[in-house]
N, C-alpha and C. Protein backbone atom coordinates (compact mmCIF):
# COMPACT_ATOMS: atom_id res chain seq x y z
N UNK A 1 -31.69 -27.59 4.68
CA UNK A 1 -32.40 -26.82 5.69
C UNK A 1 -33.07 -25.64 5.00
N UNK A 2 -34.68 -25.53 5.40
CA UNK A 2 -34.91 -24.39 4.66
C UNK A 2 -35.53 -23.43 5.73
N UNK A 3 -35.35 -22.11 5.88
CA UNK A 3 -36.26 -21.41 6.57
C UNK A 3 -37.78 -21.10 6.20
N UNK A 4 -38.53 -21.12 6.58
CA UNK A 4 -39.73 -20.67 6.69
C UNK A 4 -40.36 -19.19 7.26
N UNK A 5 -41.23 -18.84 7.04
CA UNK A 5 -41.62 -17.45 6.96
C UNK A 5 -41.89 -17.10 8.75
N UNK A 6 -42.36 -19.07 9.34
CA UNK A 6 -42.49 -19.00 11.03
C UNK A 6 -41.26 -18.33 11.37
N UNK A 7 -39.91 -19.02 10.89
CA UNK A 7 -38.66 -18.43 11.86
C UNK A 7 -38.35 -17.03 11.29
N UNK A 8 -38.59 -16.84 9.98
CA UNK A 8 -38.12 -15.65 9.83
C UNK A 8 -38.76 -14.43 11.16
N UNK A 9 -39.99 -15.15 11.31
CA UNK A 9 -40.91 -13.86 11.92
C UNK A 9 -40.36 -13.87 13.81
N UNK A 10 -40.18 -15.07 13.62
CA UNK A 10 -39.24 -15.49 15.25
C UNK A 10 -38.01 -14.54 15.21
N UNK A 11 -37.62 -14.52 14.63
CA UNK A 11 -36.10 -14.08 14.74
C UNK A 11 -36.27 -12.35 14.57
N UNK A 12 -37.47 -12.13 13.39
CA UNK A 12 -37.59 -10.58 13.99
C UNK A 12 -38.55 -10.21 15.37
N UNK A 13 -39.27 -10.85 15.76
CA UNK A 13 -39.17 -10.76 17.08
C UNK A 13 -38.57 -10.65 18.24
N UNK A 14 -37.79 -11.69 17.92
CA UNK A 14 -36.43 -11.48 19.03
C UNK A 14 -35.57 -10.00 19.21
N UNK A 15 -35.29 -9.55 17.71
CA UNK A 15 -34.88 -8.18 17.47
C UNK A 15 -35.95 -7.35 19.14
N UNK A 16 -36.83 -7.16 18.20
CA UNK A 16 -37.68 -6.11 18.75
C UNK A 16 -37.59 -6.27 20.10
N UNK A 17 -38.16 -7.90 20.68
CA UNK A 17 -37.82 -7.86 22.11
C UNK A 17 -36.72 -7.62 22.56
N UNK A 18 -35.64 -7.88 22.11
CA UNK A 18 -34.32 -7.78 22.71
C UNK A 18 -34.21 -6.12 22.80
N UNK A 19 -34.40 -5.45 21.99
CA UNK A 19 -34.32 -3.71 21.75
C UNK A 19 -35.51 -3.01 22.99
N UNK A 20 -36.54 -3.61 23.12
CA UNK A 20 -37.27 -2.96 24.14
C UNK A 20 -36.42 -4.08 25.97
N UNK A 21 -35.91 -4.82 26.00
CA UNK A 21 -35.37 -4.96 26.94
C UNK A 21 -33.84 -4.00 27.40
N UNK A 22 -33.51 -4.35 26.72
CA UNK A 22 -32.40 -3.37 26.44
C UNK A 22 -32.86 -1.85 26.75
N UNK A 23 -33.57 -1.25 26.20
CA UNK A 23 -34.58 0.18 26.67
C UNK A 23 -34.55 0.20 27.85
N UNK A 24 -35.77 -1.03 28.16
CA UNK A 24 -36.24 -0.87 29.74
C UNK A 24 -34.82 -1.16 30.98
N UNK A 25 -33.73 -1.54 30.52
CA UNK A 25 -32.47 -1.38 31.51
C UNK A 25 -31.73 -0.42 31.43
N UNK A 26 -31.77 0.22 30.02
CA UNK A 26 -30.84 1.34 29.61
C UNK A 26 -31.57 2.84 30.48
N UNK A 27 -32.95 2.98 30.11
CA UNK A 27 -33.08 4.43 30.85
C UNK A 27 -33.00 4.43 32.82
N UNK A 28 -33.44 3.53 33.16
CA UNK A 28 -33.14 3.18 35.04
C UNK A 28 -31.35 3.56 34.49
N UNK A 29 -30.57 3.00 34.07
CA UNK A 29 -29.38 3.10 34.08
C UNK A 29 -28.82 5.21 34.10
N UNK A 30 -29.74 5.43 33.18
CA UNK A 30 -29.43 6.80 32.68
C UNK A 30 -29.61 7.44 33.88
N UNK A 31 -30.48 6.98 34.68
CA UNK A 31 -31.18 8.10 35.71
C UNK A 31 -30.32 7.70 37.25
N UNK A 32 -29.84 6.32 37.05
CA UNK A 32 -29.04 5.92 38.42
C UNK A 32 -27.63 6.55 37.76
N UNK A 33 -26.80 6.13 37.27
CA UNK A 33 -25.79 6.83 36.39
C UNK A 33 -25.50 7.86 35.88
N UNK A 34 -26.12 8.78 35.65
CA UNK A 34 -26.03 9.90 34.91
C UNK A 34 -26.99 11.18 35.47
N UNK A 35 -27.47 10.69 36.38
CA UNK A 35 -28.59 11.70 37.29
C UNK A 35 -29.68 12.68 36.18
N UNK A 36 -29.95 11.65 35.03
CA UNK A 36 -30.68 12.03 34.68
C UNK A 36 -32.25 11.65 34.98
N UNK A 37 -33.54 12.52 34.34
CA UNK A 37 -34.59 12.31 34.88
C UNK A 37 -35.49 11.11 35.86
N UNK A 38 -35.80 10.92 36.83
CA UNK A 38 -36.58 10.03 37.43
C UNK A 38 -37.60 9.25 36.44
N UNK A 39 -38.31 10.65 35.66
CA UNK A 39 -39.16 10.23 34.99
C UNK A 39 -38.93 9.58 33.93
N UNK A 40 -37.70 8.97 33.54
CA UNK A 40 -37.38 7.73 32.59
C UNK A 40 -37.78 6.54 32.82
N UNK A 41 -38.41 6.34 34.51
CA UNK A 41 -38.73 5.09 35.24
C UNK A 41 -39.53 4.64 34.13
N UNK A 42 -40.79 5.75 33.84
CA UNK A 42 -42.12 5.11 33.26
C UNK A 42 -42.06 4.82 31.91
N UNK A 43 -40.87 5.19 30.91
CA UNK A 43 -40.83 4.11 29.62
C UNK A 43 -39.98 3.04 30.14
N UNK A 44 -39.56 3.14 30.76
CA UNK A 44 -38.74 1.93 31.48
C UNK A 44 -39.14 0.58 31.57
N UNK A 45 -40.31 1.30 32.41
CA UNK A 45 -41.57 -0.01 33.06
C UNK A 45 -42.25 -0.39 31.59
N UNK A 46 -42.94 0.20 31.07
CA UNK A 46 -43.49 -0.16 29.79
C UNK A 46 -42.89 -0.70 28.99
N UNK A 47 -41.51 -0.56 28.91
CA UNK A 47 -40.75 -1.32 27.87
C UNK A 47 -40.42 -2.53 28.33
N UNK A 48 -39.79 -2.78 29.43
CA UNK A 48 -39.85 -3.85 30.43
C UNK A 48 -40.94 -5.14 30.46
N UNK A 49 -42.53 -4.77 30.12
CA UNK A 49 -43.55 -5.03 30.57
C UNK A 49 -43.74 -5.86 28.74
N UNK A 50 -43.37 -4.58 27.60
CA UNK A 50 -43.56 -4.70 26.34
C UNK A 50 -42.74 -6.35 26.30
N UNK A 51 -41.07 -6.16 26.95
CA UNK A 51 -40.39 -6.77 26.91
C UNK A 51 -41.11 -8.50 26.87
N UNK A 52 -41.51 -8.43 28.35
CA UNK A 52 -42.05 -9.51 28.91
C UNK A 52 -43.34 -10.47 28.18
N UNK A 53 -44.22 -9.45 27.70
CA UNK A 53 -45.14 -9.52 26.49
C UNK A 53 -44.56 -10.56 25.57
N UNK A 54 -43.90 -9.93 24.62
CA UNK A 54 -43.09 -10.12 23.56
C UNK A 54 -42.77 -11.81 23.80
N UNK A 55 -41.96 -12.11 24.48
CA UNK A 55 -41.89 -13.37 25.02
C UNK A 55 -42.68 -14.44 25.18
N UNK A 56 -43.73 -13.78 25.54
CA UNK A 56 -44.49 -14.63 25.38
C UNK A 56 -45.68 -15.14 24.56
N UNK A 57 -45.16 -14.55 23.42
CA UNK A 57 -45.86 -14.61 21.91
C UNK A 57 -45.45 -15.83 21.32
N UNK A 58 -44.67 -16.40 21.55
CA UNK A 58 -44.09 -17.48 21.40
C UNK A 58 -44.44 -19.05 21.37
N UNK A 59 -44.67 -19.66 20.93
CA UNK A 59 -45.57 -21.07 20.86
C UNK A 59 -44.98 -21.78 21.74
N UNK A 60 -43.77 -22.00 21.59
CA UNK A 60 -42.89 -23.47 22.09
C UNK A 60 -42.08 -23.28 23.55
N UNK A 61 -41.81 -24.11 23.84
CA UNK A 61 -41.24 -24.37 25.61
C UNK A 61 -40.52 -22.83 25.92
N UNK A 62 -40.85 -22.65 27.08
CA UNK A 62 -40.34 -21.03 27.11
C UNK A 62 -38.63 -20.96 27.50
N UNK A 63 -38.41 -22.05 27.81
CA UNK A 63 -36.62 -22.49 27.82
C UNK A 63 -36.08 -22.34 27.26
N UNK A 64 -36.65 -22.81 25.47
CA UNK A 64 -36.17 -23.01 24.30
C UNK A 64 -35.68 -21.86 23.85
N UNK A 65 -37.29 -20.81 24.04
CA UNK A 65 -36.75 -19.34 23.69
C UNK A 65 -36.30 -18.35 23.89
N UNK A 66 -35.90 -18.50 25.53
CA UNK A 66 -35.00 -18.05 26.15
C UNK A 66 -33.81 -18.18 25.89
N UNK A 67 -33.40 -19.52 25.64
CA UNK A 67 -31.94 -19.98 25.16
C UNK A 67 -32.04 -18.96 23.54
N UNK A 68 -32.27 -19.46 22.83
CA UNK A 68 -32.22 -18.79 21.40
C UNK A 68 -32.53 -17.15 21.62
N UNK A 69 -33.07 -16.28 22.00
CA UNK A 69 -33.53 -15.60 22.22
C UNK A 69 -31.80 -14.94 22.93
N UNK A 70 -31.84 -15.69 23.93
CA UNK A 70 -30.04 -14.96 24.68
C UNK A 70 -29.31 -15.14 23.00
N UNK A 71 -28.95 -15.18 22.14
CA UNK A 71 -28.08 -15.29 21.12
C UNK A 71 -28.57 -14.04 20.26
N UNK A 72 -29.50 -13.62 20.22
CA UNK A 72 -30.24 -12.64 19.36
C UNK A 72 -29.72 -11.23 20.12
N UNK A 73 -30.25 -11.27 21.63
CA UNK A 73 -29.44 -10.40 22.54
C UNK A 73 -28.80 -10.16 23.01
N UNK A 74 -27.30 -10.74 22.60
CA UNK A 74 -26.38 -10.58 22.80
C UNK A 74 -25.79 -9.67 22.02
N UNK A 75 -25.77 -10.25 20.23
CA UNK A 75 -25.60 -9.22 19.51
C UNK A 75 -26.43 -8.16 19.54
N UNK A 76 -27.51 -7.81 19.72
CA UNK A 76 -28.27 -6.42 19.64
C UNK A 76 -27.80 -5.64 20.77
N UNK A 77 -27.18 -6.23 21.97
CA UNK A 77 -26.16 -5.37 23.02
C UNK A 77 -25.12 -4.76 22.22
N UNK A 78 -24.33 -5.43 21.81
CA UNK A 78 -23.33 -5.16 21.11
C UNK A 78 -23.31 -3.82 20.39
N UNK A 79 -24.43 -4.01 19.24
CA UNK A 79 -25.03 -2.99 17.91
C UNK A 79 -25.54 -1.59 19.08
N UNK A 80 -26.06 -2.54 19.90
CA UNK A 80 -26.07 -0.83 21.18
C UNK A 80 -25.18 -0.24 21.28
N UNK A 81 -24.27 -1.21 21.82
CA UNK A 81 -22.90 -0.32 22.59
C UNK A 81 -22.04 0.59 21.14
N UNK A 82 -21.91 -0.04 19.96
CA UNK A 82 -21.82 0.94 18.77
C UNK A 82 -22.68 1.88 18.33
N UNK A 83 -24.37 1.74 18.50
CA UNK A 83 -24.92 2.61 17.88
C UNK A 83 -25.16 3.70 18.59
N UNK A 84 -25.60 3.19 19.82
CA UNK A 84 -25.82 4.23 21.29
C UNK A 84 -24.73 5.19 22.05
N UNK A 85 -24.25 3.94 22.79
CA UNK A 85 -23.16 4.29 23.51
C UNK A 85 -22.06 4.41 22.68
N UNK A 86 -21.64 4.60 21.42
CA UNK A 86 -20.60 5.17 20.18
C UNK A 86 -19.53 4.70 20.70
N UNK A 87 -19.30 3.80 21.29
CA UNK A 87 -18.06 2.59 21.41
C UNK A 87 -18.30 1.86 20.09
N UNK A 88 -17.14 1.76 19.29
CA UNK A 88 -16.72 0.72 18.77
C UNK A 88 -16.57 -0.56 18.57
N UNK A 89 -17.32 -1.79 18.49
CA UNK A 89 -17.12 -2.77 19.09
C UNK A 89 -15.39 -3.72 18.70
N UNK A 90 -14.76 -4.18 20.02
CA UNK A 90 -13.87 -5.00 19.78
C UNK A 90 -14.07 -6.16 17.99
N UNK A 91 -13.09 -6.58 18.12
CA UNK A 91 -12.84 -8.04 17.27
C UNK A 91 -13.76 -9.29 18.20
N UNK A 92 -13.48 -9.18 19.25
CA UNK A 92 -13.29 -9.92 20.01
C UNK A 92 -15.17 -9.76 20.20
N UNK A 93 -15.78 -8.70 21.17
CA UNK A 93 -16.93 -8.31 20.67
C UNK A 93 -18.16 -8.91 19.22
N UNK A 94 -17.14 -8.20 18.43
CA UNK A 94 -18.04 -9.20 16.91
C UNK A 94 -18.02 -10.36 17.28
N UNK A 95 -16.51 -11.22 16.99
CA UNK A 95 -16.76 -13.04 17.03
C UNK A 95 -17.65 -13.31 18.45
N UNK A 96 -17.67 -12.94 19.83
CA UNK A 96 -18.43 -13.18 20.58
C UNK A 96 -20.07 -13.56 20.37
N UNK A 97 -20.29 -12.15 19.78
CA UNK A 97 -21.91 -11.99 19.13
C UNK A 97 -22.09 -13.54 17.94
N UNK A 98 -21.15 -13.33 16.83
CA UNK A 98 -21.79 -13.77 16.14
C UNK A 98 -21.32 -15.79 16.13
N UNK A 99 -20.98 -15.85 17.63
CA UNK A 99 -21.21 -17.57 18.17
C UNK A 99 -21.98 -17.50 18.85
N UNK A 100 -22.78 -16.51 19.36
CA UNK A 100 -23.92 -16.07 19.75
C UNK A 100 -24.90 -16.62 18.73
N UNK A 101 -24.81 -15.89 18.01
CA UNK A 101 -26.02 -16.17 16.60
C UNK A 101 -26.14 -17.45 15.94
N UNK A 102 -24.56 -17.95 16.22
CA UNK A 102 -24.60 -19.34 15.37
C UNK A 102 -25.62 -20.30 16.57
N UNK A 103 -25.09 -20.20 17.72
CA UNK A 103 -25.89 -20.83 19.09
C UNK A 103 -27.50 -20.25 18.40
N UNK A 104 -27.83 -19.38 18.80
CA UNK A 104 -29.79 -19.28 18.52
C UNK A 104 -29.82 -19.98 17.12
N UNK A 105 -29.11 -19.65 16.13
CA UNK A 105 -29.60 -20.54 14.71
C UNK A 105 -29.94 -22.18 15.41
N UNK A 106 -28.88 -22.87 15.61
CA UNK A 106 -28.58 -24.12 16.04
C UNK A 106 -29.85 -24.73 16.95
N UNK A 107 -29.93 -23.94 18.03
CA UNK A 107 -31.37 -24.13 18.66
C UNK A 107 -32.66 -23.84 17.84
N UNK A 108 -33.42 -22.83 17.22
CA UNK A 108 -34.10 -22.38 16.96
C UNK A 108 -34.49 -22.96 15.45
N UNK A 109 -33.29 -22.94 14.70
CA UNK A 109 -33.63 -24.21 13.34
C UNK A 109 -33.36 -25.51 13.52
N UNK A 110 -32.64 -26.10 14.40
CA UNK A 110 -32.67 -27.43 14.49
C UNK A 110 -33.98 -28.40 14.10
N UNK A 111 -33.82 -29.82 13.46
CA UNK A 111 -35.33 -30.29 13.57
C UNK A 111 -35.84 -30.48 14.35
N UNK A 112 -37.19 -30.00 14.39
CA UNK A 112 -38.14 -30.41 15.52
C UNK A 112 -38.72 -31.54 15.51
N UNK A 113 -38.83 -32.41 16.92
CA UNK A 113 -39.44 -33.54 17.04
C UNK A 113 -40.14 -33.50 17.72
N UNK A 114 -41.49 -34.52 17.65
CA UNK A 114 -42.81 -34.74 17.78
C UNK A 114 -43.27 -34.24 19.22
């Protein structure tokens, strides 16, 4: 199996989208939760919107990359809840994420047919 420079660039995509989705739920959260500013709505929406974008940069069945795509964002929740929210992640946490990752590899490099 070899990667190619296509998936490499897939998979940093996914990053990015997954990080601006994550955004666009995290600040609505800040402002319902934490009574902080209203005006977080409007990177919210934009990131949300960026989010949605992003997605659809994508060549192949939009199922496909949804499925693979949930494995990418799962762990980048995770790397949130440690980098952001300064929780620690469980054991349990890591191995979660990274059968996560093995799932998007599995989909996303598998061979493709015609």
């Amino acid at each position: 199996m070899s990667i190619d420079m296509f998936e490499i660039k897939t998979v940093a995509l996914f990053f990015v989208t997954a990080l601006s989705e994550i955004l666009g739920c995290y600040l609505p959260y800040l402002w319902l939760k934490e009574n902080k500013s209203p005006w977080l709505l409007v990177p919210a929406a934009i990131s949300l919107a960026l989010f949605a974008w992003l997605l659809s940069l994508h060549p192949t069945a939009a199922g496909r990359v949804y499925a693979a795509y949930g494995g990418i964002y799962i762990f980048v929740a995770v790397m949130w809840l440690w980098v952001v929210d300064g929780i620690k992640p469980s054991v349990w946490d890591l191995t979660g994420s990274l059968i996560a990752l093995c799932g998007m590899a599995v989909i996303l490099f598998a061979p493709k047919h015609g």
